[in-house]
C-alpha atoms as a PDB file:
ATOM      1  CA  UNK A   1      17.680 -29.631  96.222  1.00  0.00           C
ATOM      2  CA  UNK A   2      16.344 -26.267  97.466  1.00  0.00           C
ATOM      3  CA  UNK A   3      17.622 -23.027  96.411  1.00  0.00           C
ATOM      4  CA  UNK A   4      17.491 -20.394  98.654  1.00  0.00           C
ATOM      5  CA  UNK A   5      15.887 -17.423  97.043  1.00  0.00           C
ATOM      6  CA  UNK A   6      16.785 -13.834  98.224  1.00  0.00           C
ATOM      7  CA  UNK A   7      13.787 -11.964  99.859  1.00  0.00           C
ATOM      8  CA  UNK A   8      12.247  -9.407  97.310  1.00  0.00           C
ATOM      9  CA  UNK A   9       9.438  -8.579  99.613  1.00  0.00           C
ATOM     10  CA  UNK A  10      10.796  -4.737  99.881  1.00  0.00           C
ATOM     11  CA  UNK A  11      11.299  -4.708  95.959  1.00  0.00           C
ATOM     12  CA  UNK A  12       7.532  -6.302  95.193  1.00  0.00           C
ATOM     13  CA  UNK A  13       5.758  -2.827  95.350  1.00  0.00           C
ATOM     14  CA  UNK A  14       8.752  -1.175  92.173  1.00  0.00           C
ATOM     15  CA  UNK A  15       8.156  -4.603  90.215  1.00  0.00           C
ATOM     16  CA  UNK A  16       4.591  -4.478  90.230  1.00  0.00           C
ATOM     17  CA  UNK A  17       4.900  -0.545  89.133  1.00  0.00           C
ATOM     18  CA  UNK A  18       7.238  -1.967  86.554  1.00  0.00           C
ATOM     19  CA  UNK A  19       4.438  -4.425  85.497  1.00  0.00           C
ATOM     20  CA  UNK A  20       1.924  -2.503  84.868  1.00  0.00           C
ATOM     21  CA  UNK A  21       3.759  -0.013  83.622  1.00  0.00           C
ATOM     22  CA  UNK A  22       4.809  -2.193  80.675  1.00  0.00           C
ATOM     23  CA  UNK A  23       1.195  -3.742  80.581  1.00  0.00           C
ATOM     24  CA  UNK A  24       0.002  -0.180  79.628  1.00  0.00           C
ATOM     25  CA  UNK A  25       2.214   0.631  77.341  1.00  0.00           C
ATOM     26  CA  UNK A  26       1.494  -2.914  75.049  1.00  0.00           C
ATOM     27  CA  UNK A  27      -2.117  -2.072  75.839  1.00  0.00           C
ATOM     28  CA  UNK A  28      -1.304   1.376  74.712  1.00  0.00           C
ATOM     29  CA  UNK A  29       0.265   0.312  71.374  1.00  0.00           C
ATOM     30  CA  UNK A  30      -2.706  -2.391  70.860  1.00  0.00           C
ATOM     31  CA  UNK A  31      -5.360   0.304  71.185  1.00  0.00           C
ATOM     32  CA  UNK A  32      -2.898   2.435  68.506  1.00  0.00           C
ATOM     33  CA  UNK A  33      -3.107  -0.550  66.175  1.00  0.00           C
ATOM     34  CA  UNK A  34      -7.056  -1.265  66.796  1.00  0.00           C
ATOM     35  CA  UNK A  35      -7.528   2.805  65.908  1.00  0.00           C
ATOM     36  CA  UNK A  36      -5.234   2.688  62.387  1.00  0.00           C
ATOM     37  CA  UNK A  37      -7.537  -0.133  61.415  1.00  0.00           C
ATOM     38  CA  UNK A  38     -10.972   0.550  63.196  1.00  0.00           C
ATOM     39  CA  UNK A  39     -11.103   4.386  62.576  1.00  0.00           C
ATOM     40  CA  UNK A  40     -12.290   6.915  59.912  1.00  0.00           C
ATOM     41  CA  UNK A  41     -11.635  10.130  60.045  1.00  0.00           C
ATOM     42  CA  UNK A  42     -14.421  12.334  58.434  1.00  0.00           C
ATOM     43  CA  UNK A  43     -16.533  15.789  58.428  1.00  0.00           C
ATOM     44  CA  UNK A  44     -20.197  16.522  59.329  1.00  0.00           C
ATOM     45  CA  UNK A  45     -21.285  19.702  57.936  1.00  0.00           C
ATOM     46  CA  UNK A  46     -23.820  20.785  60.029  1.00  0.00           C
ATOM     47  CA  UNK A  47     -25.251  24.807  59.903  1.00  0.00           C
ATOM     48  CA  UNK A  48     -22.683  25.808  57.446  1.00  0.00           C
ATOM     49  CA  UNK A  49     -20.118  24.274  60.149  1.00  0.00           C
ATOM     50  CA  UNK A  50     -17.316  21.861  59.710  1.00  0.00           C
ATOM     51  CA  UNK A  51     -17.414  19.425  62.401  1.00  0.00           C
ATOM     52  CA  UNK A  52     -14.465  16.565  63.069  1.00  0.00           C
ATOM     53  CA  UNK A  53     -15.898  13.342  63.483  1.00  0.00           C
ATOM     54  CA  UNK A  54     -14.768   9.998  64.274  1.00  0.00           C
ATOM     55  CA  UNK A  55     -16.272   7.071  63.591  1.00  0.00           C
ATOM     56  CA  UNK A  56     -15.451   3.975  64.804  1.00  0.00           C
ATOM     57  CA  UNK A  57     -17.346  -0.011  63.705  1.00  0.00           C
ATOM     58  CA  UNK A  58     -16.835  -3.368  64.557  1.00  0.00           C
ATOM     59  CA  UNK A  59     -18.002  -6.796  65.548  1.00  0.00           C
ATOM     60  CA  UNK A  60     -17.229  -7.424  68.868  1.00  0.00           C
ATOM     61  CA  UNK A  61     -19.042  -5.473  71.041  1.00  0.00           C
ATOM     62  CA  UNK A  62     -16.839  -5.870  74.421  1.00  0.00           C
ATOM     63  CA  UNK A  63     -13.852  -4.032  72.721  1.00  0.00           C
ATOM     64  CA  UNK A  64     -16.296  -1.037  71.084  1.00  0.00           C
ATOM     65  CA  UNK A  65     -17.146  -0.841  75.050  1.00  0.00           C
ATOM     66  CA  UNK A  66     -13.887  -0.784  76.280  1.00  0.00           C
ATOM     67  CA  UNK A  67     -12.592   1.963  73.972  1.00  0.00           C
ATOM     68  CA  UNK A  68     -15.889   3.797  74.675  1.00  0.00           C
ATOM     69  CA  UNK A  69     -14.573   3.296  78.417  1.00  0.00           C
ATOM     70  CA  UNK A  70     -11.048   3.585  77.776  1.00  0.00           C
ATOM     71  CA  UNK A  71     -11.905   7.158  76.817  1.00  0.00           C
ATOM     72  CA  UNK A  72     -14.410   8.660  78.504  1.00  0.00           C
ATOM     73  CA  UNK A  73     -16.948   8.757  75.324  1.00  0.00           C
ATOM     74  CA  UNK A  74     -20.179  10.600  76.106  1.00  0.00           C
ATOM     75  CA  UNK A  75     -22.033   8.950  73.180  1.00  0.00           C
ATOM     76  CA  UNK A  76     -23.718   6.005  72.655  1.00  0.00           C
ATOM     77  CA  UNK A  77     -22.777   2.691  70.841  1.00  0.00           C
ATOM     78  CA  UNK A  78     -25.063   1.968  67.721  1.00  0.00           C
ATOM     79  CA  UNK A  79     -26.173  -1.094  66.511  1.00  0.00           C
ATOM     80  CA  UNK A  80     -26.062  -2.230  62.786  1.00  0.00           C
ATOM     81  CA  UNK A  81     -27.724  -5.154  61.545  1.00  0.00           C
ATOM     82  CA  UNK A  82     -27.719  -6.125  58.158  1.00  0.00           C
ATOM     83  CA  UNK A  83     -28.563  -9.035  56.237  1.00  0.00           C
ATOM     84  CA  UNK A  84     -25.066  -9.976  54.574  1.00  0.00           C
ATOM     85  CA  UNK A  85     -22.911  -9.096  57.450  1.00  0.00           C
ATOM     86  CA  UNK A  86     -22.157  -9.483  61.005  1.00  0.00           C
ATOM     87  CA  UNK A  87     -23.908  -6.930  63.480  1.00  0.00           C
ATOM     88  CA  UNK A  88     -21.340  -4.131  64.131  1.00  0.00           C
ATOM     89  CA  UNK A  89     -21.235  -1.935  67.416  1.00  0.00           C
ATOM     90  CA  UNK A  90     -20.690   2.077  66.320  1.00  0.00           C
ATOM     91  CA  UNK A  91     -19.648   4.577  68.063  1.00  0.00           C
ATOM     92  CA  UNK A  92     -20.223   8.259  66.036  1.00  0.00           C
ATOM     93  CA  UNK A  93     -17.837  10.585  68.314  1.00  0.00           C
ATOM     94  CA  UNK A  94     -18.585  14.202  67.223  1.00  0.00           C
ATOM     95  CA  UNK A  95     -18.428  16.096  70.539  1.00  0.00           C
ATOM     96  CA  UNK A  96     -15.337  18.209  70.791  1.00  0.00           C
ATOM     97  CA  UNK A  97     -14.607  16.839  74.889  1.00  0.00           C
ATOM     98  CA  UNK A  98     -14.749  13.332  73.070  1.00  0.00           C
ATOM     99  CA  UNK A  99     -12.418  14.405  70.373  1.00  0.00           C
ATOM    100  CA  UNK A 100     -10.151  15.703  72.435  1.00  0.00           C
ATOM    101  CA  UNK A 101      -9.423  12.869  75.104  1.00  0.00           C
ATOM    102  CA  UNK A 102      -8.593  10.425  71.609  1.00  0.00           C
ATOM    103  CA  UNK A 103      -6.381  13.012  70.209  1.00  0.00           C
ATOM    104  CA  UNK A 104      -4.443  14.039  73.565  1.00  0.00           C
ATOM    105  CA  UNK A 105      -4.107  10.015  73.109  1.00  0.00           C
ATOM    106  CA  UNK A 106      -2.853   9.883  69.694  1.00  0.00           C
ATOM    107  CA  UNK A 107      -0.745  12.817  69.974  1.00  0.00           C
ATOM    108  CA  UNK A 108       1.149  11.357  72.279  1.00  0.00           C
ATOM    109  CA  UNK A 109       3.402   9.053  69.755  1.00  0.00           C
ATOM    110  CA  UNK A 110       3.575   8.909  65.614  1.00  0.00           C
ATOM    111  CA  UNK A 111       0.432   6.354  65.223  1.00  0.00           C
ATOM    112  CA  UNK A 112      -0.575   6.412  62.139  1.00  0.00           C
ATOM    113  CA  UNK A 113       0.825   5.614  58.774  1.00  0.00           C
ATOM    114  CA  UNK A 114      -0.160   6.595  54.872  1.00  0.00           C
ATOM    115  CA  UNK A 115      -3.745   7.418  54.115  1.00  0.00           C
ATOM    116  CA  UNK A 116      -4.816   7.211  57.734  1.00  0.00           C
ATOM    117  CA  UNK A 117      -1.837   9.722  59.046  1.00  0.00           C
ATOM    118  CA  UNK A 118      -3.245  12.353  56.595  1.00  0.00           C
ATOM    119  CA  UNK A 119      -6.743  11.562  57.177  1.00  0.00           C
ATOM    120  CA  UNK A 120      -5.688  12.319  60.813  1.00  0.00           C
ATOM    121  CA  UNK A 121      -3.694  15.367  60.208  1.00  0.00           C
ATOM    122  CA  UNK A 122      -6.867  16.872  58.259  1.00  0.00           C
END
């Protein structure tokens, strides 16, 4: 038996908005979860300057990539080697453009919890 189906053909353009709308917003709250556990939130005093810097290791080199990417980072990813544990992909973001596309991200919702919220609020 056949069912006959109604034709969405006009709607397929608002679901597929609708789609990808929610796709960014779990992709959204992922990359908020990756950050609270990835990130640290430190100073570099440089000249008698204070300088905000975020640093940011781990072992899979696609997603350091991506969030480079994801953000527009002008800096470069390092790589650690060490003889007890994985190689780690680093990015050391420092420059204030950099800074400011992660926090226009952050500030957008309540993402961090405990240590890490005041870390970020420093």
């Amino acid at each position: 038996n056949l069912i006959d189906m109604p034709d969405l053909s006009s709607h397929t353009g608002n679901v597929y908005k609708e789609i990808r709308s929610t796709e960014k917003i779990f992709l959204d709250n992922w990359i908020l979860g990756f950050l609270n556990g990835e990130v640290s939130f430190t100073y570099s005093d440089k000249k008698s300057r204070v300088i905000p810097v975020i640093n940011l290791e781990h072992t899979d080199e696609k997603i350091v990539y991506f969030i480079k990417s994801k953000f527009n980072l002008n800096c470069n990813v390092q790589i650690r080697n060490r003889d007890t544990r994985k190689t780690t992909y680093c990015l050391y973001i420092s420059k204030k453009s950099d800074l400011l596309n992660i926090i226009d991200f952050l500030d957008t919702g309540e993402p961090f919890k405990g240590y890490k919220l005041i870390q970020y609020k420093e």
